[in-house]
Protein backbone atom coordinates (compact mmCIF):
# COMPACT_ATOMS: atom_id res chain seq x y z
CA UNK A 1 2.61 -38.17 16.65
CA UNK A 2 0.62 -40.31 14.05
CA UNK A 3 0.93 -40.61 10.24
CA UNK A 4 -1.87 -38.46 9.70
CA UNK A 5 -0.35 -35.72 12.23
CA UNK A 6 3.47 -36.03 10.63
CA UNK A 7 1.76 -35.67 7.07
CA UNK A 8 -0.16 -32.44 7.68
CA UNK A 9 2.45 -31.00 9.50
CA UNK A 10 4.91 -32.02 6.78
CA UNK A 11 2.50 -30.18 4.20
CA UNK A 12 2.32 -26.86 5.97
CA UNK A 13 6.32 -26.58 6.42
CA UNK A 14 6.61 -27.39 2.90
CA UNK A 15 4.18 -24.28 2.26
CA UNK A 16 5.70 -21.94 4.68
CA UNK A 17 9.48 -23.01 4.02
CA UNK A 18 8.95 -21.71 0.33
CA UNK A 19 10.96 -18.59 -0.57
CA UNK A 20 9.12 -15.47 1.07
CA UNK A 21 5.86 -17.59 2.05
CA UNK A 22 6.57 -16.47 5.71
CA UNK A 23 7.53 -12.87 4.99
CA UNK A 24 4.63 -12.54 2.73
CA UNK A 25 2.23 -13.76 5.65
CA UNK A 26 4.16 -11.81 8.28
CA UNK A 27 3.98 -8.46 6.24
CA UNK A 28 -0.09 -9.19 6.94
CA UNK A 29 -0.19 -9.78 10.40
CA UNK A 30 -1.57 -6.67 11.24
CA UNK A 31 -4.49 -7.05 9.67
CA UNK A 32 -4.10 -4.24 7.41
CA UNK A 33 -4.92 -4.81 3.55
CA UNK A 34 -2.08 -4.39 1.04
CA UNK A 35 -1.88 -3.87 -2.65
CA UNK A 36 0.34 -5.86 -4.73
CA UNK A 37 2.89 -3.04 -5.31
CA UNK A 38 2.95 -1.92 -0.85
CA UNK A 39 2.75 -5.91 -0.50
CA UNK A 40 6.25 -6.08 -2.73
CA UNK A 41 7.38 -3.37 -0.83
CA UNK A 42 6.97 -4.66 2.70
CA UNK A 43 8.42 -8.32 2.11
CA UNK A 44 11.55 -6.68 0.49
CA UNK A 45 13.78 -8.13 -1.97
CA UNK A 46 10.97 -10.29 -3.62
CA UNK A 47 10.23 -10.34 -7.25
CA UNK A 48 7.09 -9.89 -8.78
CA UNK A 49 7.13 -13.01 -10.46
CA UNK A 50 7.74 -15.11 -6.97
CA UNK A 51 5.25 -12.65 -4.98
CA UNK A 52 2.78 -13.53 -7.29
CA UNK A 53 3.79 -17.03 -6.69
CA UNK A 54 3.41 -17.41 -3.26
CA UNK A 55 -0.10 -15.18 -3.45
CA UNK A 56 -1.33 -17.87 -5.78
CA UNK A 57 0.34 -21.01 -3.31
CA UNK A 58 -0.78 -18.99 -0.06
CA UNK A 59 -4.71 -17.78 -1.40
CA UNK A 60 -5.07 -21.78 -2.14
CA UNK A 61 -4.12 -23.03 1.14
CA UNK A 62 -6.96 -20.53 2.39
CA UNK A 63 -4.18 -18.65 4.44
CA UNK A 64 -4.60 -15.61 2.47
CA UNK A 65 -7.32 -13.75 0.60
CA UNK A 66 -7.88 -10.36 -1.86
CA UNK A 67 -10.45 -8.36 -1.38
CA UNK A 68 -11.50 -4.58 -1.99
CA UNK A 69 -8.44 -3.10 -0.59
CA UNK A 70 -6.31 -5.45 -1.42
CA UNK A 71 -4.61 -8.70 0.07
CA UNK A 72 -5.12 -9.85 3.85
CA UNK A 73 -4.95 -12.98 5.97
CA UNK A 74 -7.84 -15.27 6.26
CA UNK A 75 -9.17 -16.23 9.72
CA UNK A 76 -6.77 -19.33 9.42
CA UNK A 77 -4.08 -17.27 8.17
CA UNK A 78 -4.43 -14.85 11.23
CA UNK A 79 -4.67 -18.41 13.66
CA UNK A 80 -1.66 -19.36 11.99
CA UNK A 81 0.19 -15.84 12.67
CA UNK A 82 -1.33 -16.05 16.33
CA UNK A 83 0.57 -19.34 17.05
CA UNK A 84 3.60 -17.75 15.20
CA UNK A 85 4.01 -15.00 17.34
CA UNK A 86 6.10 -16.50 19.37
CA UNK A 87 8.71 -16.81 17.17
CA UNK A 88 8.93 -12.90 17.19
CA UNK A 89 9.68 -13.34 20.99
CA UNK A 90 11.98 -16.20 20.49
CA UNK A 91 14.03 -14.53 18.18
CA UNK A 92 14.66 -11.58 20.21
CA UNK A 93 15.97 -13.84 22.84
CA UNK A 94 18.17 -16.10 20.09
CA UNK A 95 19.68 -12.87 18.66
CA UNK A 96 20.57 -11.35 22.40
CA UNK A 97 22.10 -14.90 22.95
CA UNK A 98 23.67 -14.67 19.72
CA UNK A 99 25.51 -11.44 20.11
CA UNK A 100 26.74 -12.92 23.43
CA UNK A 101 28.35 -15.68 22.40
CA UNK A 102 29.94 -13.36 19.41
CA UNK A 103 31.45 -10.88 21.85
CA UNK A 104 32.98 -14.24 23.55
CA UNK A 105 34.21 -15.56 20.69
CA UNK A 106 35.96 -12.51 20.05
CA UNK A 107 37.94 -12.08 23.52
């Protein structure tokens, strides 16, 4: 991987490993616009102070927008979320694997 490769993906993590930068996008990935108060609401636990936070961090990295209805995921965001799906499907697997080796540990 080059310099230029290492740096940008450096910069994203940095974005997305912020508190509730990921939950914030993931509450969007359906594509369904959300007020601030129903966007607090799906992320969970979140203040309003950070929430507004990671709105400002996440609007300026052009992964999220506000419109009409409220906020959404831009085209990039929803690329982003696309690649990230995954994840979902990984973590299934991880948290079957998990419980295994927990019921294992325990005999």
């Amino acid at each position: 991987m080059s310099t230029k490769e290492n740096a940008s993906i450096n910069q994203l993590l940095k974005l997305l490993e912020s508190r509730y930068a990921m939950r914030v996008l993931w509450a969007l990935k359906d594509g369904h616009p959300q007020t601030f108060r129903l966007l607090q609401d799906s992320v969970g636990g979140i203040t309003p102070n950070t929430l507004n936070t990671r709105i400002k961090e996440l609007r300026v990295a052009g992964l999220m927008g506000h419109g009409d209805n409220g906020y959404t995921v831009t085209v990039l965001g929803t690329d982003l979320l696309k690649r990230l799906n995954d994840l979902q499907a990984f973590a299934g697997k991880w948290t079957s694997s998990q419980s295994k080796a927990s019921a294992v540990k325990k005999k």
